[in-house]
PDB file of N, CA and C in Angstrom:
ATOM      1  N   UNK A   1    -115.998  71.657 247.503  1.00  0.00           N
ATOM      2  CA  UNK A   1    -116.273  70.240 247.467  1.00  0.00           C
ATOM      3  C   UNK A   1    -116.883  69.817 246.118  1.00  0.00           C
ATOM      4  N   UNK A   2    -117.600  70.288 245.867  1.00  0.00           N
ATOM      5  CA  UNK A   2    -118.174  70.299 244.382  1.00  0.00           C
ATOM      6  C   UNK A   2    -117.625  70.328 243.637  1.00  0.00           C
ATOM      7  N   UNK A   3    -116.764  71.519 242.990  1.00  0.00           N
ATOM      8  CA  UNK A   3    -115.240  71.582 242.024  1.00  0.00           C
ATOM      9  C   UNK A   3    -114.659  69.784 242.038  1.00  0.00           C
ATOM     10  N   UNK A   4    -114.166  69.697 243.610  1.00  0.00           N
ATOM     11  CA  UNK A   4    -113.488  68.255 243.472  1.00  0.00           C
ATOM     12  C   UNK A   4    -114.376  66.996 243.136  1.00  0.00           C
ATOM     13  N   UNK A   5    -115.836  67.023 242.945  1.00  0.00           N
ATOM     14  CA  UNK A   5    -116.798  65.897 242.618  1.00  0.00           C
ATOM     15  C   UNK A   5    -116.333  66.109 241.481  1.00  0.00           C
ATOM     16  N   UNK A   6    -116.927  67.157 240.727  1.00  0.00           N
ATOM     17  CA  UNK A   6    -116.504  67.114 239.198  1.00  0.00           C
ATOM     18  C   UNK A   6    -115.112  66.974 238.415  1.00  0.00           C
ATOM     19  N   UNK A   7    -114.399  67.258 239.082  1.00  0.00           N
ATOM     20  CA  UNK A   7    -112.988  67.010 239.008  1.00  0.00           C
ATOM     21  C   UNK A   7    -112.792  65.327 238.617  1.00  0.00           C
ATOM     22  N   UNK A   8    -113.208  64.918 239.422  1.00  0.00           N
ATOM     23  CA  UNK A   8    -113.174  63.728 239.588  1.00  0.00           C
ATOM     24  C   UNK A   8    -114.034  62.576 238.347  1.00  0.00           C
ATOM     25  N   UNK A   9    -114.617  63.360 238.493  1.00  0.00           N
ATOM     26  CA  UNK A   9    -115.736  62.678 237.461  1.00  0.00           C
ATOM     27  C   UNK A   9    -115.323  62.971 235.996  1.00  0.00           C
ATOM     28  N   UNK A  10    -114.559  64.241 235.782  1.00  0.00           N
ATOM     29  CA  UNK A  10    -114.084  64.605 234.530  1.00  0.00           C
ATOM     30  C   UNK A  10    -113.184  63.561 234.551  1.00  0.00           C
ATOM     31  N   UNK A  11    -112.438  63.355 235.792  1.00  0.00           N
ATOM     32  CA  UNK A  11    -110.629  62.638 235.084  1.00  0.00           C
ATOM     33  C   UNK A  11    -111.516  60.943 234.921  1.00  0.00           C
ATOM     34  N   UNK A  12    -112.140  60.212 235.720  1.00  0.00           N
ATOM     35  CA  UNK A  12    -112.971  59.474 235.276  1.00  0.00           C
ATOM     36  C   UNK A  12    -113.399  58.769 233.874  1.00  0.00           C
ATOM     37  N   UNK A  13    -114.528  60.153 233.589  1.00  0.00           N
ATOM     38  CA  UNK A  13    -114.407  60.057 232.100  1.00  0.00           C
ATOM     39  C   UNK A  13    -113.379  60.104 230.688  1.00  0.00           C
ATOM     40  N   UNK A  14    -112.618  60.616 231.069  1.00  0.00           N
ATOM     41  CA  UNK A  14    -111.331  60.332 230.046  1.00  0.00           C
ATOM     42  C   UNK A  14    -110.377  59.367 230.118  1.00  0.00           C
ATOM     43  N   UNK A  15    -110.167  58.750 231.682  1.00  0.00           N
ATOM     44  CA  UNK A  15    -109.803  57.559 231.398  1.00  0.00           C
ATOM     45  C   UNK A  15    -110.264  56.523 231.233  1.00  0.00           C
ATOM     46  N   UNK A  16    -111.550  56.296 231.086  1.00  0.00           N
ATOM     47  CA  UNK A  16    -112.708  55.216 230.337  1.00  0.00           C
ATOM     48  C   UNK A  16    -112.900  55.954 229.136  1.00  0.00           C
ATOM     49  N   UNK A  17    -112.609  56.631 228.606  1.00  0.00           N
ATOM     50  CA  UNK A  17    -112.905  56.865 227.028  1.00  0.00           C
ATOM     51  C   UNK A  17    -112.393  56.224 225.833  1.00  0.00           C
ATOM     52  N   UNK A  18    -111.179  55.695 226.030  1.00  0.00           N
ATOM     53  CA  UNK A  18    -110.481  54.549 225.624  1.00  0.00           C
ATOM     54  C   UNK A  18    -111.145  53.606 225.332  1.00  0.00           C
ATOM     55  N   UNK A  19    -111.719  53.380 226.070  1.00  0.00           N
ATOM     56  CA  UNK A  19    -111.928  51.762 227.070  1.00  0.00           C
ATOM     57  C   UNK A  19    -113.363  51.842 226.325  1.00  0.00           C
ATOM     58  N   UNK A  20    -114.662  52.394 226.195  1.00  0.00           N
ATOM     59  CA  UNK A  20    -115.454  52.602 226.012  1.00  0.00           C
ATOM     60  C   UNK A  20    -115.255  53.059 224.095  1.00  0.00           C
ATOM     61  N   UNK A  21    -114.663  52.779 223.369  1.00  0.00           N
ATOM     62  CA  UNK A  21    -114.496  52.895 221.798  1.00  0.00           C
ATOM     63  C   UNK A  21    -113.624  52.015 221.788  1.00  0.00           C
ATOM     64  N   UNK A  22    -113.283  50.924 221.896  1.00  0.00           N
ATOM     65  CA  UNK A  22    -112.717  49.683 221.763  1.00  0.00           C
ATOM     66  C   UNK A  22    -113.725  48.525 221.421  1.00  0.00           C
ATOM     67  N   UNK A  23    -112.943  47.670 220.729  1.00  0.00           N
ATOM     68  CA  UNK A  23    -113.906  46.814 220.407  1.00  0.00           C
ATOM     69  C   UNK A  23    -114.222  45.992 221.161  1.00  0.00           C
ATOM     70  N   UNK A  24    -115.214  45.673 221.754  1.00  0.00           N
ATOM     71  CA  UNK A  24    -115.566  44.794 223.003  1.00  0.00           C
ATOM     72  C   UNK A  24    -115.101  43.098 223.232  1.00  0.00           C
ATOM     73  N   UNK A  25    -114.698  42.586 224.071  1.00  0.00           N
ATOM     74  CA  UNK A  25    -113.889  41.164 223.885  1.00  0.00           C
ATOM     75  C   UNK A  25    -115.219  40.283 223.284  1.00  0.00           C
ATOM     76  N   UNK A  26    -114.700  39.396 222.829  1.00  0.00           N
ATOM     77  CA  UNK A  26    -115.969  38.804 222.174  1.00  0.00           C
ATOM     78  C   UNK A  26    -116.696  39.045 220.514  1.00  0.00           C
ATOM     79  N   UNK A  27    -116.059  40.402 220.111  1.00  0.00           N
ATOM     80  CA  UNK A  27    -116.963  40.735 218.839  1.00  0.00           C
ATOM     81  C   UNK A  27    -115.711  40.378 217.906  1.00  0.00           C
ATOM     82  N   UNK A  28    -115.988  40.509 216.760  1.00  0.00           N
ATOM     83  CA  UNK A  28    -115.681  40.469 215.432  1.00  0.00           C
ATOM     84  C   UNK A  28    -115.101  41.868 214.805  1.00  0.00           C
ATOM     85  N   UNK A  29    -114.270  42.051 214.260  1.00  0.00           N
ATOM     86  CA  UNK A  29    -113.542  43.106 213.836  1.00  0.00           C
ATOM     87  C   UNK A  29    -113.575  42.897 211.916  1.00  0.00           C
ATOM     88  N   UNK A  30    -113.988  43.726 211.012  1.00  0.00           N
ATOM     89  CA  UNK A  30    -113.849  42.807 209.816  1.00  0.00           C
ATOM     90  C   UNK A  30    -113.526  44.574 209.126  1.00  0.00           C
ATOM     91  N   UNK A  31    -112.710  44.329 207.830  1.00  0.00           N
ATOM     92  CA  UNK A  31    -112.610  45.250 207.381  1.00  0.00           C
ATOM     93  C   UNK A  31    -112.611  44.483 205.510  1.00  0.00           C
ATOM     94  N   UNK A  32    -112.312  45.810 204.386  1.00  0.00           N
ATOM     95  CA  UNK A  32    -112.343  45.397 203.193  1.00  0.00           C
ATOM     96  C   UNK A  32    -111.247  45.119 202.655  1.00  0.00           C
ATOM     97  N   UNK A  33    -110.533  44.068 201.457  1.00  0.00           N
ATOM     98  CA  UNK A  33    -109.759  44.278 201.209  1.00  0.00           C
ATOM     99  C   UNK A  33    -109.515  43.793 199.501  1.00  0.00           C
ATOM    100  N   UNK A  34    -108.428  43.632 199.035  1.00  0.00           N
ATOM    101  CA  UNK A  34    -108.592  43.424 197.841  1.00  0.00           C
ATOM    102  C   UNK A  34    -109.029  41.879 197.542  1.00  0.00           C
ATOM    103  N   UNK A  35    -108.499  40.820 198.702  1.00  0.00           N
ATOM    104  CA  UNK A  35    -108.431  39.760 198.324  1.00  0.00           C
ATOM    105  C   UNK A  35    -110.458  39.239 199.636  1.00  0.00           C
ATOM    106  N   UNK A  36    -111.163  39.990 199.818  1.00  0.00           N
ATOM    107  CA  UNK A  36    -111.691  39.566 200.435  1.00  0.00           C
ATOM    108  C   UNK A  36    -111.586  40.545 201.798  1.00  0.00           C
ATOM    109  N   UNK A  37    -113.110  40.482 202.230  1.00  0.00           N
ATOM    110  CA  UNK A  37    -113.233  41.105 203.614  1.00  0.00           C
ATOM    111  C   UNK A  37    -112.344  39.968 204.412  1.00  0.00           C
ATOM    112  N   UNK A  38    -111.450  41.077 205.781  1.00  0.00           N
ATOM    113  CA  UNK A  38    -110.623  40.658 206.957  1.00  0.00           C
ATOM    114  C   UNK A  38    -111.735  40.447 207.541  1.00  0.00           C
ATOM    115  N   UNK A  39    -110.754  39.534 208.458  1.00  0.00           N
ATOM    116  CA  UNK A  39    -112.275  39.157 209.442  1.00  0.00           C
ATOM    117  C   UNK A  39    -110.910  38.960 210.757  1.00  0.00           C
ATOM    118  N   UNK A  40    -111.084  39.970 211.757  1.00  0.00           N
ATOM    119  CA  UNK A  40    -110.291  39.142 213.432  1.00  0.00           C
ATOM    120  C   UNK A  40    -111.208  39.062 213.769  1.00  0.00           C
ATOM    121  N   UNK A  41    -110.610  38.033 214.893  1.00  0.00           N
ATOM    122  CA  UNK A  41    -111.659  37.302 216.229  1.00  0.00           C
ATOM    123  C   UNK A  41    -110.639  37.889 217.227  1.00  0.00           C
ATOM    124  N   UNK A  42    -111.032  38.712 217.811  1.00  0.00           N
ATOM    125  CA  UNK A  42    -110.235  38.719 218.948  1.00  0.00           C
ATOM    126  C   UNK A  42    -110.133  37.766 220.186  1.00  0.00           C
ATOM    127  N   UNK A  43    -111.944  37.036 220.077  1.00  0.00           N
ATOM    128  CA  UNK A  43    -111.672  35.902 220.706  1.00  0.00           C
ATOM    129  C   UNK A  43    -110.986  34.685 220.447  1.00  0.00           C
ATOM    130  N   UNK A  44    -110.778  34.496 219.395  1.00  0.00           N
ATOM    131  CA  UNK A  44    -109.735  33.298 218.818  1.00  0.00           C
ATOM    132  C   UNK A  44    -108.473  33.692 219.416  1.00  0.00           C
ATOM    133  N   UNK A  45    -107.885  35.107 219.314  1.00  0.00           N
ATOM    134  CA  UNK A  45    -106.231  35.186 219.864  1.00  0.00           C
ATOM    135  C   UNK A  45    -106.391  35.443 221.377  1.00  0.00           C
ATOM    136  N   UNK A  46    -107.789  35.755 222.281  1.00  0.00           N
ATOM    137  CA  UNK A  46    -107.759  35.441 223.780  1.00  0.00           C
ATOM    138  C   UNK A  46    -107.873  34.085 223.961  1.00  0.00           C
ATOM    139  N   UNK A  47    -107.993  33.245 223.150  1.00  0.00           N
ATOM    140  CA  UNK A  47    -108.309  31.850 223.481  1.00  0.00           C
ATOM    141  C   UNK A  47    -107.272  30.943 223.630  1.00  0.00           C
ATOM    142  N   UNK A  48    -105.936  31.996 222.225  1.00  0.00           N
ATOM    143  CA  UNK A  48    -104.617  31.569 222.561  1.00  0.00           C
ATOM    144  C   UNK A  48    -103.676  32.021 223.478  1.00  0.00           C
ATOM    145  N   UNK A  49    -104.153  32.605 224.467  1.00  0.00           N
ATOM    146  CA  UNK A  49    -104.273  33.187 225.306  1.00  0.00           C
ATOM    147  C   UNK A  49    -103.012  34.520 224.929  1.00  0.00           C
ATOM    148  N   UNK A  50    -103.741  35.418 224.217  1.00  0.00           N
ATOM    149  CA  UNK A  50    -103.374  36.563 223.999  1.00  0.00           C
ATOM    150  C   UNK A  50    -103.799  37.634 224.374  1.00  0.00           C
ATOM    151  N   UNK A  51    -103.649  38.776 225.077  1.00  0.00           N
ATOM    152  CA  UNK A  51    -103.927  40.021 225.569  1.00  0.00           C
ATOM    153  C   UNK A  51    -104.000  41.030 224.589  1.00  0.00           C
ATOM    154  N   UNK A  52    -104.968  41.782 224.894  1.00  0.00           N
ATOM    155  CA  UNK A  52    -105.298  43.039 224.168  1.00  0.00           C
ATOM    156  C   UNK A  52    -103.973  43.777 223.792  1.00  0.00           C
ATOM    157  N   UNK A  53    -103.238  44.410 225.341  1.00  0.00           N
ATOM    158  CA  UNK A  53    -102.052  44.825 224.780  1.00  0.00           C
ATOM    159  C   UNK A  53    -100.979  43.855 224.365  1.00  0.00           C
ATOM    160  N   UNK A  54    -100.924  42.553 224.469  1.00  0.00           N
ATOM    161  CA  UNK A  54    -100.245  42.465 223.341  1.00  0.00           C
ATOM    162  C   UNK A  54     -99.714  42.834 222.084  1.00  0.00           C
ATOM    163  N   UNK A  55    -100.597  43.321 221.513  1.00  0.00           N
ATOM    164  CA  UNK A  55    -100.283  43.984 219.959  1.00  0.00           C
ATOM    165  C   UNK A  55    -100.660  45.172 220.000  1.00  0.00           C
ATOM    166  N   UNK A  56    -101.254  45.760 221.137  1.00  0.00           N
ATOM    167  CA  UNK A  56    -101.838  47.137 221.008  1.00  0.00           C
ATOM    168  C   UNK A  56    -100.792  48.042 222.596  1.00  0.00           C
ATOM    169  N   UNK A  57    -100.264  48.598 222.283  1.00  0.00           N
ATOM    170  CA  UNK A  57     -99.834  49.764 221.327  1.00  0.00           C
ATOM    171  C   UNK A  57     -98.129  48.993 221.139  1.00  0.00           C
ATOM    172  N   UNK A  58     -98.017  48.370 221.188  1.00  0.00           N
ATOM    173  CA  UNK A  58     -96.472  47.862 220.193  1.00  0.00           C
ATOM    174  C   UNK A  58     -96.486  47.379 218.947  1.00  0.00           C
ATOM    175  N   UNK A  59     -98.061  46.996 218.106  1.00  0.00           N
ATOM    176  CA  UNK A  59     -97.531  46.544 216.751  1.00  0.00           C
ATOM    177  C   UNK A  59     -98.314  47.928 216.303  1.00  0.00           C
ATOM    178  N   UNK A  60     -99.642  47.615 217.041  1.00  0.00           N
ATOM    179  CA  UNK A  60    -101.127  48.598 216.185  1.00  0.00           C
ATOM    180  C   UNK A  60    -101.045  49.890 216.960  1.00  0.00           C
ATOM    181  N   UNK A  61    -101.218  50.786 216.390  1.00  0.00           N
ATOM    182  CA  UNK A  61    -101.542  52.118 217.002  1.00  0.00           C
ATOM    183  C   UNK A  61    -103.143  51.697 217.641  1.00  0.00           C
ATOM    184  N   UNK A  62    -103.672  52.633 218.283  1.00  0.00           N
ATOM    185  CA  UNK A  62    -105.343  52.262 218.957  1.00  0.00           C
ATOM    186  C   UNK A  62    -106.006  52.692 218.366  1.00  0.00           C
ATOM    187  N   UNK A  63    -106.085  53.723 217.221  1.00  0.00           N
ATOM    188  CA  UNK A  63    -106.890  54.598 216.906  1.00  0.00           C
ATOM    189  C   UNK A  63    -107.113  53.907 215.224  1.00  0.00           C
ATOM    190  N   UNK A  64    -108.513  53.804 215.189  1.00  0.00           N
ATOM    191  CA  UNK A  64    -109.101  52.555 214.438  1.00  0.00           C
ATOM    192  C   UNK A  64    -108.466  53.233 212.850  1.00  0.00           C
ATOM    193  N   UNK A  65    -108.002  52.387 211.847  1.00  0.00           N
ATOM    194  CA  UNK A  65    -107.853  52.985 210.379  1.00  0.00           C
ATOM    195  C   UNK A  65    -106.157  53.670 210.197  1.00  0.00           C
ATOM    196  N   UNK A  66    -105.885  53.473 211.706  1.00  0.00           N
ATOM    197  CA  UNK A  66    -104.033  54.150 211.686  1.00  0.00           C
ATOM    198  C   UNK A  66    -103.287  53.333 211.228  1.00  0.00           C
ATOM    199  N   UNK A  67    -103.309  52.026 210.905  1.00  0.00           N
ATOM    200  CA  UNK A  67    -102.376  51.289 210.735  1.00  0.00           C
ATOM    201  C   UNK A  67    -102.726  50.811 208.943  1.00  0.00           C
ATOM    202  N   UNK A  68    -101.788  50.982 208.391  1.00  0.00           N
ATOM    203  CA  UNK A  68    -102.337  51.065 206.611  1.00  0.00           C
ATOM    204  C   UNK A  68    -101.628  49.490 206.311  1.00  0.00           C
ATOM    205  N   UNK A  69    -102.387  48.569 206.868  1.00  0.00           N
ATOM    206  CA  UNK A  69    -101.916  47.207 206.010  1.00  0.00           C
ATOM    207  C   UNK A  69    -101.532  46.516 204.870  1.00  0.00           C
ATOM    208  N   UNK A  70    -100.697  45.862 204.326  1.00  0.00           N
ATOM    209  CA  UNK A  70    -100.515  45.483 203.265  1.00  0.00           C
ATOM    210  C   UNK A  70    -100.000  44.039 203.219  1.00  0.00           C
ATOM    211  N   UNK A  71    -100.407  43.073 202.400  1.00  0.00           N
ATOM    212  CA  UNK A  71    -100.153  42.127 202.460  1.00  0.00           C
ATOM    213  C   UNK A  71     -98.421  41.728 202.670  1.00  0.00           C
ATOM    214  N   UNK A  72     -97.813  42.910 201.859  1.00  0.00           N
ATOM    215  CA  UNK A  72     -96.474  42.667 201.529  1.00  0.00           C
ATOM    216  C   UNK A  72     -95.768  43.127 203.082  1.00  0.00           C
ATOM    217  N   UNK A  73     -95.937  44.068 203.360  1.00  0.00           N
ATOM    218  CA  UNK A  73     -96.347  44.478 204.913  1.00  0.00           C
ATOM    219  C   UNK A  73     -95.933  43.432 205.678  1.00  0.00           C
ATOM    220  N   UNK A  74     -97.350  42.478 205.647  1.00  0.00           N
ATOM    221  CA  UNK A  74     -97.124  41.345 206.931  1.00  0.00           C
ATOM    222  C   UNK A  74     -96.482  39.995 206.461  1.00  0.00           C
ATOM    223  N   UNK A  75     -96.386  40.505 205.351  1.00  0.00           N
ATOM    224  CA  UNK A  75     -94.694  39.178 204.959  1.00  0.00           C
ATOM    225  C   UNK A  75     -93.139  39.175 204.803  1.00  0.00           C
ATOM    226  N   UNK A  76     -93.374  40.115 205.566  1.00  0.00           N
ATOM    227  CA  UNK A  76     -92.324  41.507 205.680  1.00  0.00           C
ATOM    228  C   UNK A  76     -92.083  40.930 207.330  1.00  0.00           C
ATOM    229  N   UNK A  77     -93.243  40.644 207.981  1.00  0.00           N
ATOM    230  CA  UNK A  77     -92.701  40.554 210.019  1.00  0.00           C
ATOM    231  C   UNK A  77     -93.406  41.789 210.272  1.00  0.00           C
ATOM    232  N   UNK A  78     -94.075  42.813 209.059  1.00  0.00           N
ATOM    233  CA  UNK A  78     -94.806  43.890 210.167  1.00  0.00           C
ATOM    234  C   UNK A  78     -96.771  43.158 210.449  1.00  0.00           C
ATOM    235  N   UNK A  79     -97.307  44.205 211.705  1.00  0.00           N
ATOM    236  CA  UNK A  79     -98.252  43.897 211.851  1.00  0.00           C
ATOM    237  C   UNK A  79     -99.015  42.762 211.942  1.00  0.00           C
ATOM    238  N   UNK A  80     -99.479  42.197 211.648  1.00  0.00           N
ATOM    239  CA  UNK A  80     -99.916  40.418 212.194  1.00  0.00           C
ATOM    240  C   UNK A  80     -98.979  39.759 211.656  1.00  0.00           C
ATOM    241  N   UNK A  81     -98.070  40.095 210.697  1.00  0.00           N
ATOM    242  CA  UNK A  81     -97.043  39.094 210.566  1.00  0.00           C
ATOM    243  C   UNK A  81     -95.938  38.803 211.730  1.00  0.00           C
ATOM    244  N   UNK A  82     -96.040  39.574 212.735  1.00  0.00           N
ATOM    245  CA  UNK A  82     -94.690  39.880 213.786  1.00  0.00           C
ATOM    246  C   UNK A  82     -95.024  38.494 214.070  1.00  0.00           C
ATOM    247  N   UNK A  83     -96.212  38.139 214.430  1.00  0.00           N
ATOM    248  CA  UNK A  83     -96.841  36.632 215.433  1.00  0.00           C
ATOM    249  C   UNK A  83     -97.097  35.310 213.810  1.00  0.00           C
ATOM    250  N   UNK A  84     -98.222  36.159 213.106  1.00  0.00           N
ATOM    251  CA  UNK A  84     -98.047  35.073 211.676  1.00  0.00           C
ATOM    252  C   UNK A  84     -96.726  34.973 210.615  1.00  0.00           C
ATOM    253  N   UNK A  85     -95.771  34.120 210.805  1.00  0.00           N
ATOM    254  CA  UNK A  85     -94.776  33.989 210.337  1.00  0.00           C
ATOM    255  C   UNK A  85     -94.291  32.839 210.298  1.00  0.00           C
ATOM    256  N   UNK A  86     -95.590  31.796 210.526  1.00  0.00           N
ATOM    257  CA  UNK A  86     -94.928  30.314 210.409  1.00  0.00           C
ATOM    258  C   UNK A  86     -94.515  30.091 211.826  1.00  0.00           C
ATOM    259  N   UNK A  87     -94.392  30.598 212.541  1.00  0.00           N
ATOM    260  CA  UNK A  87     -93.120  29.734 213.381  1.00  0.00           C
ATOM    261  C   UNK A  87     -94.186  30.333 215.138  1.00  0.00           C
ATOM    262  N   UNK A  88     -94.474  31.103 215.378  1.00  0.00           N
ATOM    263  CA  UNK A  88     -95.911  31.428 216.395  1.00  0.00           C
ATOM    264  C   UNK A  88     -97.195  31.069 215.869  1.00  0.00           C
ATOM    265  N   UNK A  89     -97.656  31.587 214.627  1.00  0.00           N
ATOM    266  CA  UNK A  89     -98.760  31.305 213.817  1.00  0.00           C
ATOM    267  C   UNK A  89     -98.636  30.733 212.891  1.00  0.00           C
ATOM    268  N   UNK A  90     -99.534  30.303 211.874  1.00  0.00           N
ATOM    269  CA  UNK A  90     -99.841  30.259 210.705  1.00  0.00           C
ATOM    270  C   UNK A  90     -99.187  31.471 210.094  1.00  0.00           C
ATOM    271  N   UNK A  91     -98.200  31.180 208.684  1.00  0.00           N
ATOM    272  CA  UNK A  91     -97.619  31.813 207.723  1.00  0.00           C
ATOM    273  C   UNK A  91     -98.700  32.857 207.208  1.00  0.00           C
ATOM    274  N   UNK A  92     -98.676  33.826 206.529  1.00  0.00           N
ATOM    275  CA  UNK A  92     -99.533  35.006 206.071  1.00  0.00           C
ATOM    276  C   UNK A  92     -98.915  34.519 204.748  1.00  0.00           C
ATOM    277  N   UNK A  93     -97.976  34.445 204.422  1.00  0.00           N
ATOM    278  CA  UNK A  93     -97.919  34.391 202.422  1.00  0.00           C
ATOM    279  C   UNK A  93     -97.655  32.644 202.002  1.00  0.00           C
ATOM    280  N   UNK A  94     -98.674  31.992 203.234  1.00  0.00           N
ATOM    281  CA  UNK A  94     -98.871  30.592 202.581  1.00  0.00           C
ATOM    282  C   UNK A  94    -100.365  30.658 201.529  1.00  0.00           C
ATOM    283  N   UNK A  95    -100.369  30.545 200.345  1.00  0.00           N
ATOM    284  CA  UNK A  95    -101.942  30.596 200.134  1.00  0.00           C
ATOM    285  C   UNK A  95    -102.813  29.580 200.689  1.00  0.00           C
ATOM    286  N   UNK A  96    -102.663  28.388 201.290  1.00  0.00           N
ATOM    287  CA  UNK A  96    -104.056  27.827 202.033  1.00  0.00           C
ATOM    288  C   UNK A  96    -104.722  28.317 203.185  1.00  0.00           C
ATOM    289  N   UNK A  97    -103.543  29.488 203.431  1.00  0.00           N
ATOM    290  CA  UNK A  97    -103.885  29.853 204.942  1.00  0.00           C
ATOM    291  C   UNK A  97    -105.095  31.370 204.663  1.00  0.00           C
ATOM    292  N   UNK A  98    -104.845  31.608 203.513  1.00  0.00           N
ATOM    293  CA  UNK A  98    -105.843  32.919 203.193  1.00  0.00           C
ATOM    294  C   UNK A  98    -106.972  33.111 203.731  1.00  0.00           C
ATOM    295  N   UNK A  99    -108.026  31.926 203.761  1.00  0.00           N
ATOM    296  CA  UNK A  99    -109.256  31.708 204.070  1.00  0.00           C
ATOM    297  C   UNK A  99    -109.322  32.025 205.616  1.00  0.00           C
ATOM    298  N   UNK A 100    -108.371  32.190 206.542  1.00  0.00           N
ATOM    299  CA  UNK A 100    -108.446  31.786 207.558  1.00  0.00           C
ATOM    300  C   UNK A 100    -108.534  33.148 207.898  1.00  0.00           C
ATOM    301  N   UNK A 101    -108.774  34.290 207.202  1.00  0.00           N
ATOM    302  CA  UNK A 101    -109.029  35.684 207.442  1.00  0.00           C
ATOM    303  C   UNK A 101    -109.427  36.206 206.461  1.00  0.00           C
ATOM    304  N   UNK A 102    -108.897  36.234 205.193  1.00  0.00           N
ATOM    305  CA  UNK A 102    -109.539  36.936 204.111  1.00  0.00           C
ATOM    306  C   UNK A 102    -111.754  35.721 203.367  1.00  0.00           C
ATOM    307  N   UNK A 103    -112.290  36.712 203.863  1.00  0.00           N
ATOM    308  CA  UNK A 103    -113.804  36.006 203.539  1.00  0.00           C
ATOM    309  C   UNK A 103    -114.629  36.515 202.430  1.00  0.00           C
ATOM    310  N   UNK A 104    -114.935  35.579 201.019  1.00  0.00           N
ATOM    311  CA  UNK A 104    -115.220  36.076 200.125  1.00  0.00           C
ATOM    312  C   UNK A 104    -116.350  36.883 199.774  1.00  0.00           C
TER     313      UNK A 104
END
């Protein structure tokens, strides 16, 4: 009986391990870049009413730093450009729209 408590409690813990190194709904995600620290809101794209997996695991891999961005990249249709492309979002290679993620 014991074996199966822990059993249990092991498979438990690994499937909240995920879940528990994710960035929590609500926070701020910001990274460095040439033109200015990124800044997501993940609450801004739940607000448009977008889901986590939405973009995770079909654009972004999960595992934080896997996905090597490039501006040319997401004007290209990869990575936030699939959705920013003018026509779902705001364009990525409009320059007024820069500010709206890149923060000086």
């Amino acid at each position: 009986m014991k074996a199966i408590a822990w059993m249990m409690t092991l498979v438990a813990v690994l499937v909240f391990a995920g879940s528990a190194l994710a960035v929590p709904p609500g926070k701020v995600l910001d990274w460095d870049s040439k033109a200015g620290k990124v800044t997501f809101d993940g609450k801004a794209h739940a607000d448009k009413g977008l889901k986590c997996n939405d973009c995770h695991t079909k654009i972004f891999k999960m595992k934080k730093g896997s996905s090597a961005m490039t501006m040319a990249a997401l004007n290209e249709g990869k990575f936030c450009g699939e959705c920013h492309n003018g026509t779902k979002a705001f364009k990525t290679n409009d320059p007024k729209n820069c500010s709206k993620c890149h923060k000086k």
